[in-house]
C-alpha atoms as a PDB file:
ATOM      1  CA  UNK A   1       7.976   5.921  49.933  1.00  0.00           C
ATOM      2  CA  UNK A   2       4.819   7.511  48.447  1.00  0.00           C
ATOM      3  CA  UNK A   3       1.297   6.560  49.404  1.00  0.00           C
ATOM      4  CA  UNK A   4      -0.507   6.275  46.717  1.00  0.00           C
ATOM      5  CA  UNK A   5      -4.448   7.927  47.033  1.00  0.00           C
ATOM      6  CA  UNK A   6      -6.428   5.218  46.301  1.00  0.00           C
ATOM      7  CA  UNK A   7      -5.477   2.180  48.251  1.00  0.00           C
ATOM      8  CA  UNK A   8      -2.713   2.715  50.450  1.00  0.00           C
ATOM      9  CA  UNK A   9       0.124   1.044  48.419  1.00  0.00           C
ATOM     10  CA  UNK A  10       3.466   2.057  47.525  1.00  0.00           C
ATOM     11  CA  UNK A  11       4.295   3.854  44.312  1.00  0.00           C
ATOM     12  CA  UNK A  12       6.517   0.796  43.170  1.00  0.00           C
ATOM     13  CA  UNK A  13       4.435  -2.259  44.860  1.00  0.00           C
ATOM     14  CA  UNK A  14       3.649  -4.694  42.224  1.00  0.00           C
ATOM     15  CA  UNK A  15       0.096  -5.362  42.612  1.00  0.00           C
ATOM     16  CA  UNK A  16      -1.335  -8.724  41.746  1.00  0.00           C
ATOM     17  CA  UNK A  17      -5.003  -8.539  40.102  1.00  0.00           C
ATOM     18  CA  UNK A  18      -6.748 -11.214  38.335  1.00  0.00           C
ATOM     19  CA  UNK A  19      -7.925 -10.899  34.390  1.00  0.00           C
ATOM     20  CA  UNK A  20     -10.581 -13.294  33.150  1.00  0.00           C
ATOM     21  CA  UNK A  21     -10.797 -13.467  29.087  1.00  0.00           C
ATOM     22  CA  UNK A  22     -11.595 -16.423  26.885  1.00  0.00           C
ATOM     23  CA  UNK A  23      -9.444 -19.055  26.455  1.00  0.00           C
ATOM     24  CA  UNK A  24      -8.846 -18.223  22.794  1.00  0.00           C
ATOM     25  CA  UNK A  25      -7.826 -14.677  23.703  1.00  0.00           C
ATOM     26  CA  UNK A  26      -5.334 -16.146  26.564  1.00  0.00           C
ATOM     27  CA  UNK A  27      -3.980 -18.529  23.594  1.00  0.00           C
ATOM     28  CA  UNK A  28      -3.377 -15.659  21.053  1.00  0.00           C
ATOM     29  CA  UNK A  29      -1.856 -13.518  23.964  1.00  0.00           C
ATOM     30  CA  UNK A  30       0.578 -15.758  24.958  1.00  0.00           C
ATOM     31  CA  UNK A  31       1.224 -16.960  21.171  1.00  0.00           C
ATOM     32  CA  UNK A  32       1.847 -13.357  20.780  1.00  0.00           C
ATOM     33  CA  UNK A  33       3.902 -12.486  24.192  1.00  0.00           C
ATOM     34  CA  UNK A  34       6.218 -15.740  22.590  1.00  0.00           C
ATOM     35  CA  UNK A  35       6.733 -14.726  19.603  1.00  0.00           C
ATOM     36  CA  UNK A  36       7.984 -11.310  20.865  1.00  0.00           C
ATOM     37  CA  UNK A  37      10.251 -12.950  23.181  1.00  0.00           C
ATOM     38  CA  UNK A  38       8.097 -11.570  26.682  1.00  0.00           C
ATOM     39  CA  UNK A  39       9.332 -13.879  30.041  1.00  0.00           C
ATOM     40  CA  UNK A  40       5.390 -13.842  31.480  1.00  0.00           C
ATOM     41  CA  UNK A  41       1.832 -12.418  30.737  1.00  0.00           C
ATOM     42  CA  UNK A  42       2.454  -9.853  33.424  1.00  0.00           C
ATOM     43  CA  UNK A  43       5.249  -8.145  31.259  1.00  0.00           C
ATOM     44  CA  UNK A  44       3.253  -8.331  28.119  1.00  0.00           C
ATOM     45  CA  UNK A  45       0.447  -6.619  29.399  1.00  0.00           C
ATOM     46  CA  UNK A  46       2.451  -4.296  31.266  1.00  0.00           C
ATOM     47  CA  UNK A  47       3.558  -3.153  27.825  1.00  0.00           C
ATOM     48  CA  UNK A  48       0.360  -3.168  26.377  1.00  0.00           C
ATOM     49  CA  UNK A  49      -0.865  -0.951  29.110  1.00  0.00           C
ATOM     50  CA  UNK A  50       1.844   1.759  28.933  1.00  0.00           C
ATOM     51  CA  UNK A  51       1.224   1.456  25.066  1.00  0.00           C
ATOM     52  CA  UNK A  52      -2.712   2.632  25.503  1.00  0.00           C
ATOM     53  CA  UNK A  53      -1.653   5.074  29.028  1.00  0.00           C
ATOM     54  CA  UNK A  54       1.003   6.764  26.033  1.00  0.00           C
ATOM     55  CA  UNK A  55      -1.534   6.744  23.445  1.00  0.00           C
ATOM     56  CA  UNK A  56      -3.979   8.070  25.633  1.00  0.00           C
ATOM     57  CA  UNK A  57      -1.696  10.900  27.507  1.00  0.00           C
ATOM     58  CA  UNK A  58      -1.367  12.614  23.811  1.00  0.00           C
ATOM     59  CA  UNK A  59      -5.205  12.436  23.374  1.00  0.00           C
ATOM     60  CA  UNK A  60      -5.327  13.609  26.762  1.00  0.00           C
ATOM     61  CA  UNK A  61      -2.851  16.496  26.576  1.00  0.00           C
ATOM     62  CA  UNK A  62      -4.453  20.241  26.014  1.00  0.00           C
ATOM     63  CA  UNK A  63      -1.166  22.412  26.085  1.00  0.00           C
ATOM     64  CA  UNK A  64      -0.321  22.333  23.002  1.00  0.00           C
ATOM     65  CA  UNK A  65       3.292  23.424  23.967  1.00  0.00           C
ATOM     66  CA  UNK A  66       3.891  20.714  26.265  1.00  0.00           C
ATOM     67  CA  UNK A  67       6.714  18.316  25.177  1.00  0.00           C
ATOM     68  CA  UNK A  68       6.229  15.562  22.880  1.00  0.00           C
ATOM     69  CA  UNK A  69       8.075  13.145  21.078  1.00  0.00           C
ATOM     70  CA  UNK A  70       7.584  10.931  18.383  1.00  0.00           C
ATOM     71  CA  UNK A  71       8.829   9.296  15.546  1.00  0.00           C
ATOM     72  CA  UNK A  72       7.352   9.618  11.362  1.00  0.00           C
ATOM     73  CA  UNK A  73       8.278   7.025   9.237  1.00  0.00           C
ATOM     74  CA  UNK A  74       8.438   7.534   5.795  1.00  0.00           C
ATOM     75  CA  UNK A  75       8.756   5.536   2.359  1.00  0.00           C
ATOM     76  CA  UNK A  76       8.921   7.169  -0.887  1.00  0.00           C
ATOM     77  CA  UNK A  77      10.925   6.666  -4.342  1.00  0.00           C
ATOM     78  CA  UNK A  78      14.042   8.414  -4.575  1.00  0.00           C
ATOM     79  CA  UNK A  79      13.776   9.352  -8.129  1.00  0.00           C
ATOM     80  CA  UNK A  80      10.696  11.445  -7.521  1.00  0.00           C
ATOM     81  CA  UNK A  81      11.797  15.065  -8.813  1.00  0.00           C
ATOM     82  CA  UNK A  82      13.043  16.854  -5.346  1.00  0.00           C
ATOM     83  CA  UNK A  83      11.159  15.373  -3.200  1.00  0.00           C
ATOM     84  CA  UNK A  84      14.039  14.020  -0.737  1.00  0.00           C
ATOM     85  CA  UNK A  85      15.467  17.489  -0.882  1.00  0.00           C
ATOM     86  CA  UNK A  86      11.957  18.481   0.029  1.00  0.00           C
ATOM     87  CA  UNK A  87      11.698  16.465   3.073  1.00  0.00           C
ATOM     88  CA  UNK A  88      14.986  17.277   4.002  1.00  0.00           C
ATOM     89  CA  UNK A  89      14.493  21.149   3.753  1.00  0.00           C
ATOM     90  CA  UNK A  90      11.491  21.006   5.839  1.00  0.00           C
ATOM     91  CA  UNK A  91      13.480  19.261   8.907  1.00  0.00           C
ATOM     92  CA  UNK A  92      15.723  21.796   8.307  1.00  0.00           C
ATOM     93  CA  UNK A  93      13.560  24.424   8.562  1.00  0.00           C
ATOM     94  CA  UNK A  94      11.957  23.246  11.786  1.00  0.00           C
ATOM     95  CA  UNK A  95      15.856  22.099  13.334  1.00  0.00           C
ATOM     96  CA  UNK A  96      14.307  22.538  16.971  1.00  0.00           C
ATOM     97  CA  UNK A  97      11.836  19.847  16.406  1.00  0.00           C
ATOM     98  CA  UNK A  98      13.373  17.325  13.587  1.00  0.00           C
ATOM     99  CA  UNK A  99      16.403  15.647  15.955  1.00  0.00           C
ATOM    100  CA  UNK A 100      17.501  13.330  14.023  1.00  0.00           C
ATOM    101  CA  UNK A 101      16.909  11.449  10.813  1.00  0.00           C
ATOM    102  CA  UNK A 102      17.737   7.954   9.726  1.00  0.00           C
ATOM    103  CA  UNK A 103      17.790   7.416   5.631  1.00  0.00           C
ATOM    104  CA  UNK A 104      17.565   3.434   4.605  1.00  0.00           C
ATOM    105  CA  UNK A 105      17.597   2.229   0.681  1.00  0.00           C
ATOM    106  CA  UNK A 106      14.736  -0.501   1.015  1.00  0.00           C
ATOM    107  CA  UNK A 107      15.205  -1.349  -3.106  1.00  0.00           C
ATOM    108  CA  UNK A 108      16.908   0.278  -5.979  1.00  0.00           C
ATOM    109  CA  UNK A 109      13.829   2.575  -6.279  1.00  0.00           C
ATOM    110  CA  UNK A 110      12.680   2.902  -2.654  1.00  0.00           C
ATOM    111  CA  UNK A 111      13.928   4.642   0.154  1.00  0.00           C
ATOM    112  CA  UNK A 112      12.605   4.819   4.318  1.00  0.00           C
ATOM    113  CA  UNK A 113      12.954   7.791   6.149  1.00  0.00           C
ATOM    114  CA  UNK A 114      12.678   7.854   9.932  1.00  0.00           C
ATOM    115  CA  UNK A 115      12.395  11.246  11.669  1.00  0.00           C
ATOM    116  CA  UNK A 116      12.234  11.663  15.272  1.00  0.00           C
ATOM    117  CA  UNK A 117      10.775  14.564  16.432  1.00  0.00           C
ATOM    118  CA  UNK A 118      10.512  16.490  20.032  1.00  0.00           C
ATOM    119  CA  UNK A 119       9.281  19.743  20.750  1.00  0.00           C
ATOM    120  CA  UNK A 120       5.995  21.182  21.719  1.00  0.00           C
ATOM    121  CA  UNK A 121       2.955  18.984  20.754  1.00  0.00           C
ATOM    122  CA  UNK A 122       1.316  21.473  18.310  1.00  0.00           C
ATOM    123  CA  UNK A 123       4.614  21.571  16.475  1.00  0.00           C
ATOM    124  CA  UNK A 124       5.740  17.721  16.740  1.00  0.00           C
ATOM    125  CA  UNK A 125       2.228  17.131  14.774  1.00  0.00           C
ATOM    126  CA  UNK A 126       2.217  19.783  12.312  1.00  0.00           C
ATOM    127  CA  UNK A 127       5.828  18.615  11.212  1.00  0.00           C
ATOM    128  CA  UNK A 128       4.610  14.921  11.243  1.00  0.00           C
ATOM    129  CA  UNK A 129       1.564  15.671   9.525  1.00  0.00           C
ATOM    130  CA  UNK A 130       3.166  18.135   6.831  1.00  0.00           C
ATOM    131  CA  UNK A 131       5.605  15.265   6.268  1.00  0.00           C
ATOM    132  CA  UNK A 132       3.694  12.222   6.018  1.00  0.00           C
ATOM    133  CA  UNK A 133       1.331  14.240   3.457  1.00  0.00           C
ATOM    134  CA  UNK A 134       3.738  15.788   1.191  1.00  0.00           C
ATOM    135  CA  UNK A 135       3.318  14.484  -2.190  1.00  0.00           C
ATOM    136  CA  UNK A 136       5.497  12.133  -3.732  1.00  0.00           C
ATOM    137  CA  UNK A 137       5.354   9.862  -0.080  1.00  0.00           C
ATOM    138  CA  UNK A 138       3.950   6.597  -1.272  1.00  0.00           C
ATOM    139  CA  UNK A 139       3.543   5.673   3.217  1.00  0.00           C
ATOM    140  CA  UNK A 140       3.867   7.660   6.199  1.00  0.00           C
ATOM    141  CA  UNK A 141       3.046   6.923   9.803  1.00  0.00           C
ATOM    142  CA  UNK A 142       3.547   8.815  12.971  1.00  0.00           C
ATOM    143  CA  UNK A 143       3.784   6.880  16.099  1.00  0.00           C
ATOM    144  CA  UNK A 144       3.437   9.178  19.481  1.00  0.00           C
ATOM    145  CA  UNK A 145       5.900   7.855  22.281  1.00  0.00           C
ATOM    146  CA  UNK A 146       6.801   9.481  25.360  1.00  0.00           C
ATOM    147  CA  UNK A 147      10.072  10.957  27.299  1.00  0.00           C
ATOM    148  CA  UNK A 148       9.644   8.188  29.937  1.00  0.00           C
ATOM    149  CA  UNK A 149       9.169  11.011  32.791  1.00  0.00           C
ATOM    150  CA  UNK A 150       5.450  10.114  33.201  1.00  0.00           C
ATOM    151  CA  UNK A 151       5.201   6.307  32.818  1.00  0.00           C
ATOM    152  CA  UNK A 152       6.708   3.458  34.865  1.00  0.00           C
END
């Protein structure tokens, strides 16, 4: 087992530690943990942790060709002229980051893209970010996740 450096506890311990917060805040957390189907508090704000440490680890990140992944959604009408063959050549033109693609009708009129994307970080944006603002998209969101390597 690893020591860790601060402390002297193992890498995979569980700590206990003690949060104070309003009562109103407690009741909205655990309205919220319930209504996402989490066992305890613990595990929802073990999630909610990893959520920010992700977030945070792409802010964080300088080498722009370190490996990233993420996922852009996208929703857009299918009867604008090209524009799905559009999105679809520029995955195609950037095959090593664009992995796979998921195409949903939502309505008659309305289609959702979801692209996932890995490569190296200054790529996995510009893709996401060339995507999500190509005209025609009526919505487009990226959402940074991680490989799991560097979060428990």
């Amino acid at each position: 087992m690893n020591k860790s450096q601060e402390g002297g506890e193992t890498e995979d311990e569980l700590i206990r530690f003690s949060v104070s917060m309003p009562a109103h805040l407690v009741r909205d957390l655990d309205n919220w943990r319930n209504a996402l189907g989490y066992s305890s508090r613990s595990e929802a704000v073990r999630d909610l942790v990893r959520d920010r440490l992700v977030e945070e680890q792409w802010k964080a990140e300088e080498d722009s060709c370190a490996e990233k992944v993420g996922v852009v959604t996208l929703v857009y009408q299918h009867s604008t002229r090209q524009l799905s063959d559009h999105l679809t050549e520029m995955q195609h033109h950037h095959h090593a980051v664009a992995h796979a693609a998921l195409h949903i009708h939502l309505t008659p009129e309305n289609c959702l893209e979801v692209i996932v994307l890995r490569g190296a970080k200054a790529e996995v944006n510009a893709l996401a970010n060339h995507l999500i603002s190509t005209k025609g998209v009526l919505h487009g969101r990226f959402i940074a996740t991680t490989t799991g390597e560097d979060i428990a």
